[in-house]
PDB file of N, CA and C in Angstrom:
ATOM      1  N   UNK A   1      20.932  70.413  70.565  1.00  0.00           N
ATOM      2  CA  UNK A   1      20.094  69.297  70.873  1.00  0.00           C
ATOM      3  C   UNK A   1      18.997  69.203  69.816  1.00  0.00           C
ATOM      4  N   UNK A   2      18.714  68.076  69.251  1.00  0.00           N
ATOM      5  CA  UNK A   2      17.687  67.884  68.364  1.00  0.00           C
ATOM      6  C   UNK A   2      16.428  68.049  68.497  1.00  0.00           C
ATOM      7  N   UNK A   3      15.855  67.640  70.262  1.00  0.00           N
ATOM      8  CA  UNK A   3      14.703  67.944  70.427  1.00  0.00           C
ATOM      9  C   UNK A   3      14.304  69.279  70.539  1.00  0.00           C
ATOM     10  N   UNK A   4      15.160  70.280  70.799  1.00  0.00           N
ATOM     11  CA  UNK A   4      15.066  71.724  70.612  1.00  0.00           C
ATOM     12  C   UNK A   4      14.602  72.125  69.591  1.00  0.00           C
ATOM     13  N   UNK A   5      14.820  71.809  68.429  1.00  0.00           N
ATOM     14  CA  UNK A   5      14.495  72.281  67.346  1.00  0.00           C
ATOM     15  C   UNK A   5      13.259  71.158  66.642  1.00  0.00           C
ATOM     16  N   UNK A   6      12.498  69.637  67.358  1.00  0.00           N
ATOM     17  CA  UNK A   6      11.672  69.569  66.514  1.00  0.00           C
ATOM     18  C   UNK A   6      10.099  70.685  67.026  1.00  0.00           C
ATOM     19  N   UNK A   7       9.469  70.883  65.519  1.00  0.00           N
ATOM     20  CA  UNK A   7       8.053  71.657  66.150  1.00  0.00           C
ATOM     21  C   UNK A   7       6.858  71.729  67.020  1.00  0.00           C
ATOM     22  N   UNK A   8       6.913  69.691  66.958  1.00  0.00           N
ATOM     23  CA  UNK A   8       6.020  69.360  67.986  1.00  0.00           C
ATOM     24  C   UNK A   8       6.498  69.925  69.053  1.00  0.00           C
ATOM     25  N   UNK A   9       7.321  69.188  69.507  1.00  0.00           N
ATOM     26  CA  UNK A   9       7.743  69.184  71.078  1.00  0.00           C
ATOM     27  C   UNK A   9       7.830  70.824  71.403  1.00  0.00           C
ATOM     28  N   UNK A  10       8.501  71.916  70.609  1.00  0.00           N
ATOM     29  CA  UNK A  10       8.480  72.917  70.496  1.00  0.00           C
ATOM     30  C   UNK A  10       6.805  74.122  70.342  1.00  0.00           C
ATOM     31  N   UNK A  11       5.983  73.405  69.639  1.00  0.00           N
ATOM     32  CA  UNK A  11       4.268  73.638  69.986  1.00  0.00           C
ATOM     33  C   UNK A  11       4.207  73.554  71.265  1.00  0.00           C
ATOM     34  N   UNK A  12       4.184  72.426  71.638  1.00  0.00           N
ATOM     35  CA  UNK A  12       3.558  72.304  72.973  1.00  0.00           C
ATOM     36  C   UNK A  12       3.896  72.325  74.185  1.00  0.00           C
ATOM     37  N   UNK A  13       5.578  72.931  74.302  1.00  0.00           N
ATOM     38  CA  UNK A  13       6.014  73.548  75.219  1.00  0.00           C
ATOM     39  C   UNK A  13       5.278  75.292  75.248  1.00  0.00           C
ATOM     40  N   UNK A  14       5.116  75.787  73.881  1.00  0.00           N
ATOM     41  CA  UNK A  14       4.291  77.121  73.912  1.00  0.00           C
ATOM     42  C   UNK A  14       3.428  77.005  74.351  1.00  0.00           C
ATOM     43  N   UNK A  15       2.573  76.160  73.910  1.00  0.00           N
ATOM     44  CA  UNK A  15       1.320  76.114  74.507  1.00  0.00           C
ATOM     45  C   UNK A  15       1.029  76.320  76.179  1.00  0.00           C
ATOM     46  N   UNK A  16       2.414  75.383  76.555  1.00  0.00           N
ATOM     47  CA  UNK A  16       2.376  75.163  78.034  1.00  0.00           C
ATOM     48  C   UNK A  16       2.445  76.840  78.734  1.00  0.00           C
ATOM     49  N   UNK A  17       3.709  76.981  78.101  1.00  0.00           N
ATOM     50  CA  UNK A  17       3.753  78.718  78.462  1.00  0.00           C
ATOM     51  C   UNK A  17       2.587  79.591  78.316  1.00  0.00           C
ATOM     52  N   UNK A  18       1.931  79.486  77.150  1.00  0.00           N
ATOM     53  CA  UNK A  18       0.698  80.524  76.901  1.00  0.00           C
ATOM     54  C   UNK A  18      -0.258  80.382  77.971  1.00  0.00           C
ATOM     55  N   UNK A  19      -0.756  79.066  78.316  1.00  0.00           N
ATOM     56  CA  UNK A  19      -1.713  78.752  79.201  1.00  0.00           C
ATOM     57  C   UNK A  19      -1.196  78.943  80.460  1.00  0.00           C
ATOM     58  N   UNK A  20       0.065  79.023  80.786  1.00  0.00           N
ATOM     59  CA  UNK A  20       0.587  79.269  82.370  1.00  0.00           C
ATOM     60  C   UNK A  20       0.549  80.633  82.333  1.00  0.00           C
ATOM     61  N   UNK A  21       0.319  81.771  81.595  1.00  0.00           N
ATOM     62  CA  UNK A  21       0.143  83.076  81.628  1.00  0.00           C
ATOM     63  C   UNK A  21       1.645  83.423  81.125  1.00  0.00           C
ATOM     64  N   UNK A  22       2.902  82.826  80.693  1.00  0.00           N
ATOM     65  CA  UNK A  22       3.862  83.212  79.843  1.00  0.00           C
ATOM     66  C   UNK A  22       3.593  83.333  78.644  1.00  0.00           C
ATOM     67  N   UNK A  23       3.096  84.692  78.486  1.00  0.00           N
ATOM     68  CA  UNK A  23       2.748  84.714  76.895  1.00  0.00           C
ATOM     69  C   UNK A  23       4.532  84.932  75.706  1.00  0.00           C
ATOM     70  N   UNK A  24       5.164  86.398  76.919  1.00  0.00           N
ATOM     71  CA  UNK A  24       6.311  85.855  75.951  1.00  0.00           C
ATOM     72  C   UNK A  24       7.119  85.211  75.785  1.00  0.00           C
ATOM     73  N   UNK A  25       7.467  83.968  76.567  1.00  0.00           N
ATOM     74  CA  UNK A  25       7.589  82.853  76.302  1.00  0.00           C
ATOM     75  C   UNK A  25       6.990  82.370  74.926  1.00  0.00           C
ATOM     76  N   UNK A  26       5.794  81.903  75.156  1.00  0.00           N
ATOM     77  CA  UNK A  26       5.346  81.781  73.996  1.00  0.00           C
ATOM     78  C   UNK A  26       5.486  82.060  72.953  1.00  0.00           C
ATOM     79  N   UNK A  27       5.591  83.348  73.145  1.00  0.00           N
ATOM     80  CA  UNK A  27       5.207  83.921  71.286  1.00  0.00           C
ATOM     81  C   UNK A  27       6.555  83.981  70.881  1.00  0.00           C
ATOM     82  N   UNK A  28       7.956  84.103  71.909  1.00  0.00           N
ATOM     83  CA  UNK A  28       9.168  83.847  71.283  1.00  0.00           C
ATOM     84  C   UNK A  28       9.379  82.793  70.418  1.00  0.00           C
ATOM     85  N   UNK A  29       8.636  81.209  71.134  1.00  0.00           N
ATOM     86  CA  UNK A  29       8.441  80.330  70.191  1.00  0.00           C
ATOM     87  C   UNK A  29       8.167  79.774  69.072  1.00  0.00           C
ATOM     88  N   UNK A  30       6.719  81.040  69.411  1.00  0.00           N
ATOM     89  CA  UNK A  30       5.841  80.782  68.112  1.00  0.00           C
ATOM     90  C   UNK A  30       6.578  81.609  66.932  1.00  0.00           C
ATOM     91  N   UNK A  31       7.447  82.723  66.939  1.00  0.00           N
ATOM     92  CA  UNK A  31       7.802  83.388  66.409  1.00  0.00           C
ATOM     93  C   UNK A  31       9.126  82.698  65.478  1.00  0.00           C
ATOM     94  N   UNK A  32       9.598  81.924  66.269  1.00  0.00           N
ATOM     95  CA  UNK A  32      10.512  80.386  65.685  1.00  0.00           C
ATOM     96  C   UNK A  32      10.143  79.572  65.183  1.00  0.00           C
ATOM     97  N   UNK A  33       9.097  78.962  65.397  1.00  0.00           N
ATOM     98  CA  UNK A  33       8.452  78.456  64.317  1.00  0.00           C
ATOM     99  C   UNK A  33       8.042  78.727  63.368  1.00  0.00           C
ATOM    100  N   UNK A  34       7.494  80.439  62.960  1.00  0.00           N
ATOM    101  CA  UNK A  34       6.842  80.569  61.878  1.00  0.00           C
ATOM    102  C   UNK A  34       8.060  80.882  61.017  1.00  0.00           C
ATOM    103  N   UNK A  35       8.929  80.553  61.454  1.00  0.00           N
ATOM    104  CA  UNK A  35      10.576  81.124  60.759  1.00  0.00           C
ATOM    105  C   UNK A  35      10.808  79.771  60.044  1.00  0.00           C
ATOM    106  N   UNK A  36      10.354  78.660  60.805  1.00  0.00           N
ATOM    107  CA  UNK A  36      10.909  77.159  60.306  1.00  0.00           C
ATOM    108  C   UNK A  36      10.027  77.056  59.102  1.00  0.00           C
ATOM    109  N   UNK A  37       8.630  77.454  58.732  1.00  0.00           N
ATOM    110  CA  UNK A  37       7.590  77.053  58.214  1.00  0.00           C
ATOM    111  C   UNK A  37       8.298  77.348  56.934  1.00  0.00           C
ATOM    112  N   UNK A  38       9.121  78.594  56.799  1.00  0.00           N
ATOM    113  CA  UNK A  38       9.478  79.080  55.537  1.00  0.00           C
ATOM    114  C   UNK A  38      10.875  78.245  54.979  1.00  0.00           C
ATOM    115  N   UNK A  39      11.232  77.110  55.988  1.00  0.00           N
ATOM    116  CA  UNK A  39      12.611  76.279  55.339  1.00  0.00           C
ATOM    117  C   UNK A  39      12.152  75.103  55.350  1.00  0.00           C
ATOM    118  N   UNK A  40      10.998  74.620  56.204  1.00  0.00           N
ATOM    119  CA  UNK A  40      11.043  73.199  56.351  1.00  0.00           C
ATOM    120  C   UNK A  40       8.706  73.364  56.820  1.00  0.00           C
ATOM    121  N   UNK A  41       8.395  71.827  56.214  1.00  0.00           N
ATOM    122  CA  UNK A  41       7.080  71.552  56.840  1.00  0.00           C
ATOM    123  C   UNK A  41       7.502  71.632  58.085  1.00  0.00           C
ATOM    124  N   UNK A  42       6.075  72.206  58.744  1.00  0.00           N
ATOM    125  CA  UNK A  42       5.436  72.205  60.109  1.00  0.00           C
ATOM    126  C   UNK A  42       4.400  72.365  60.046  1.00  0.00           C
ATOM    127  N   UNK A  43       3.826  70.772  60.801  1.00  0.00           N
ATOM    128  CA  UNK A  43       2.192  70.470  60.954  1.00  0.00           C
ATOM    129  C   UNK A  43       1.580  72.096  61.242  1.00  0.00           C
ATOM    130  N   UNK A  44       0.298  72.676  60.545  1.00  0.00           N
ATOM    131  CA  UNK A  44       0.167  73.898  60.691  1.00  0.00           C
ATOM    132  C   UNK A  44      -0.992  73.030  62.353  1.00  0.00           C
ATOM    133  N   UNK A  45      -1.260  71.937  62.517  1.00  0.00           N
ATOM    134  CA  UNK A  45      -1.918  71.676  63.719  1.00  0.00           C
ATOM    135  C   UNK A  45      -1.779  72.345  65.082  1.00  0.00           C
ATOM    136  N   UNK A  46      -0.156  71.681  64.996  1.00  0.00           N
ATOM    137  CA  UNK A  46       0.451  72.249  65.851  1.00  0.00           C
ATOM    138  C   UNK A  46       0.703  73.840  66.354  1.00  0.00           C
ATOM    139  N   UNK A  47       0.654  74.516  65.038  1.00  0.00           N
ATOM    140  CA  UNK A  47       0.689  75.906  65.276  1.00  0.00           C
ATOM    141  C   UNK A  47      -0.621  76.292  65.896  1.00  0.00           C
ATOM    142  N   UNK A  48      -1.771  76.136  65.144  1.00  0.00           N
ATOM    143  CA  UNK A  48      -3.142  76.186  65.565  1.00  0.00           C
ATOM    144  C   UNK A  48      -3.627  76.078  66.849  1.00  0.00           C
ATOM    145  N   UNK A  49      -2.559  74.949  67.766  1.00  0.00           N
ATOM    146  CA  UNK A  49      -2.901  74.747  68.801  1.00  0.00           C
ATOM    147  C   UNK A  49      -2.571  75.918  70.135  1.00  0.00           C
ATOM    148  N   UNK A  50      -0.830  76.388  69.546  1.00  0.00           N
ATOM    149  CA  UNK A  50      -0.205  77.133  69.706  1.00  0.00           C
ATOM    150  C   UNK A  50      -0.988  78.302  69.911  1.00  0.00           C
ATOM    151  N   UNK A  51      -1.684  78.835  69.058  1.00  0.00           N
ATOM    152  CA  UNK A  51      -2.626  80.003  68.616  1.00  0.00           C
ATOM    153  C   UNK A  51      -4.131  80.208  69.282  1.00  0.00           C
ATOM    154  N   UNK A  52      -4.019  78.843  69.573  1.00  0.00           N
ATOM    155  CA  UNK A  52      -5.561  78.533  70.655  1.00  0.00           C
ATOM    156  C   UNK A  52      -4.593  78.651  72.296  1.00  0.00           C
ATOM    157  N   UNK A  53      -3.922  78.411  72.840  1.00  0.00           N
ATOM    158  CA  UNK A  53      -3.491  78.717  73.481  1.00  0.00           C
ATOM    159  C   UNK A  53      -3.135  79.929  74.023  1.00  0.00           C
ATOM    160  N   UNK A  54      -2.926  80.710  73.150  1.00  0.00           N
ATOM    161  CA  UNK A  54      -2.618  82.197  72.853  1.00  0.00           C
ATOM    162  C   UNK A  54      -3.912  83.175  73.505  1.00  0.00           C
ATOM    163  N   UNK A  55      -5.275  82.041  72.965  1.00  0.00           N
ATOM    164  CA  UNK A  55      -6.208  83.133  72.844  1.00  0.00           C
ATOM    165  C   UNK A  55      -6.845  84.248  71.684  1.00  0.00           C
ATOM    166  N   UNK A  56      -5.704  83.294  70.784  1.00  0.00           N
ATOM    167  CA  UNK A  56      -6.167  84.141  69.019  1.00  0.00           C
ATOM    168  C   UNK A  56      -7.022  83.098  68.161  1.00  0.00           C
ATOM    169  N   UNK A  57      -8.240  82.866  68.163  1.00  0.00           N
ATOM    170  CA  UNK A  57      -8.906  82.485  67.647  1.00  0.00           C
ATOM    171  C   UNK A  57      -9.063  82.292  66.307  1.00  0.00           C
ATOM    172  N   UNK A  58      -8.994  83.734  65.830  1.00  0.00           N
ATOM    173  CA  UNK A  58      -8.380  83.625  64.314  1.00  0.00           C
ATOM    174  C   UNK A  58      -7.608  83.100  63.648  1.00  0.00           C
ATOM    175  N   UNK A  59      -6.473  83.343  64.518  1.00  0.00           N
ATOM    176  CA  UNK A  59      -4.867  82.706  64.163  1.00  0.00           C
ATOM    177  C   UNK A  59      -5.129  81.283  63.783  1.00  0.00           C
ATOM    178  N   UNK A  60      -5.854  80.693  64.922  1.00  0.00           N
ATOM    179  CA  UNK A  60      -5.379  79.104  65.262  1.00  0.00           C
ATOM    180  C   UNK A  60      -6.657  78.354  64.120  1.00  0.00           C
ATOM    181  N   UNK A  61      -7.795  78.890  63.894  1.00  0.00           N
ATOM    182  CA  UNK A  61      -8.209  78.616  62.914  1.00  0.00           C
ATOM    183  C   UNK A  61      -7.749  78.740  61.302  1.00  0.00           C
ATOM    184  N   UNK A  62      -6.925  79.957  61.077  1.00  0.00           N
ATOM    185  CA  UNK A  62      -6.445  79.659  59.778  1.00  0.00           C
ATOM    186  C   UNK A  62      -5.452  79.039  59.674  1.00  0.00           C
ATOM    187  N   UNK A  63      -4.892  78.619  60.651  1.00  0.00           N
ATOM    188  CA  UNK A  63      -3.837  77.438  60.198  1.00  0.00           C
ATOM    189  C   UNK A  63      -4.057  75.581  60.369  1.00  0.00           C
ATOM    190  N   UNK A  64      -5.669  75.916  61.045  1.00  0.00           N
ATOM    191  CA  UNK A  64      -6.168  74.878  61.132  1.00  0.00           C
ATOM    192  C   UNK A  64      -7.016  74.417  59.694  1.00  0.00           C
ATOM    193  N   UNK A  65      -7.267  75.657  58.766  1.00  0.00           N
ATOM    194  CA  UNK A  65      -7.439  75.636  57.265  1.00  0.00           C
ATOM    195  C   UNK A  65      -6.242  75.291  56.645  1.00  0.00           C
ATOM    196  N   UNK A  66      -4.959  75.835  57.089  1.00  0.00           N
ATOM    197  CA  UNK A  66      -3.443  75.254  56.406  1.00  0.00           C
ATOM    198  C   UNK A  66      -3.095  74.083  56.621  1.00  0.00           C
ATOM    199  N   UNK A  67      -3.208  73.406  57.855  1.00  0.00           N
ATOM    200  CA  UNK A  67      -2.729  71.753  57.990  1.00  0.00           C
ATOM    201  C   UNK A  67      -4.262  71.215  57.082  1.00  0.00           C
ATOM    202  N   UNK A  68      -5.530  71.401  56.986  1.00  0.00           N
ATOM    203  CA  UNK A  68      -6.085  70.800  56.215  1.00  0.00           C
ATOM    204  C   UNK A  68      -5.430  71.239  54.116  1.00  0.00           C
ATOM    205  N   UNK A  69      -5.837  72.017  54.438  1.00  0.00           N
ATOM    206  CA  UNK A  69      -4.878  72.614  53.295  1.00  0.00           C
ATOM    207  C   UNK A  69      -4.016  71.545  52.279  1.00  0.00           C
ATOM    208  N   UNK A  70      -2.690  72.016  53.656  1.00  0.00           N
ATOM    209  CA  UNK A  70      -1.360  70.910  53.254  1.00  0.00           C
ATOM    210  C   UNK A  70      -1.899  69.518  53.354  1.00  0.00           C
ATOM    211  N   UNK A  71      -2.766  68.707  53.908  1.00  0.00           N
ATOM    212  CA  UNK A  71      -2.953  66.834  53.848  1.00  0.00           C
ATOM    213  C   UNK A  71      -3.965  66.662  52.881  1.00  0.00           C
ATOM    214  N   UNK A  72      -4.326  67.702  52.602  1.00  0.00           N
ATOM    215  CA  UNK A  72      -5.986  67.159  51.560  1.00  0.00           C
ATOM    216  C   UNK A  72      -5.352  67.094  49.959  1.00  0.00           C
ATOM    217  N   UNK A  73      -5.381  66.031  49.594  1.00  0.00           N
ATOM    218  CA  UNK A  73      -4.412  65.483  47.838  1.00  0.00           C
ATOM    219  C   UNK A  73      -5.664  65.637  47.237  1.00  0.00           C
TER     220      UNK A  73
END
């Protein structure tokens, strides 16, 4: 299925998990995504959000430096 594999929809199903107290849920996700990052763009937003969800503060801020990062020409 296609929607399986896009990142949005795939973010923010983690997210959903992280915040419902399924963390590994989550981080299985997140752990798929950071796999995609290395074949294909993924909004680092989305990850960030992912990462705020989590409860990693750090995390979700440096990739909130990477989606600025990646859009700033």
């Amino acid at each position: 299925m296609k929607v399986a594999r896009n990142p949005v929809i795939l973010a923010q199903l983690a997210y959903v998990y992280a915040r419902a107290g399924m963390e590994d849920k989550a981080t299985t996700i997140l752990k798929g995504l950071e796999a995609q990052v290395k074949q294909r763009y993924v909004c680092g937003f989305n990850v960030a959000c992912l990462y705020a969800g989590l409860g990693d503060k750090g995390q979700a801020y440096a990739w909130l430096e990477k989606a600025y990062a990646d859009r700033s020409d």
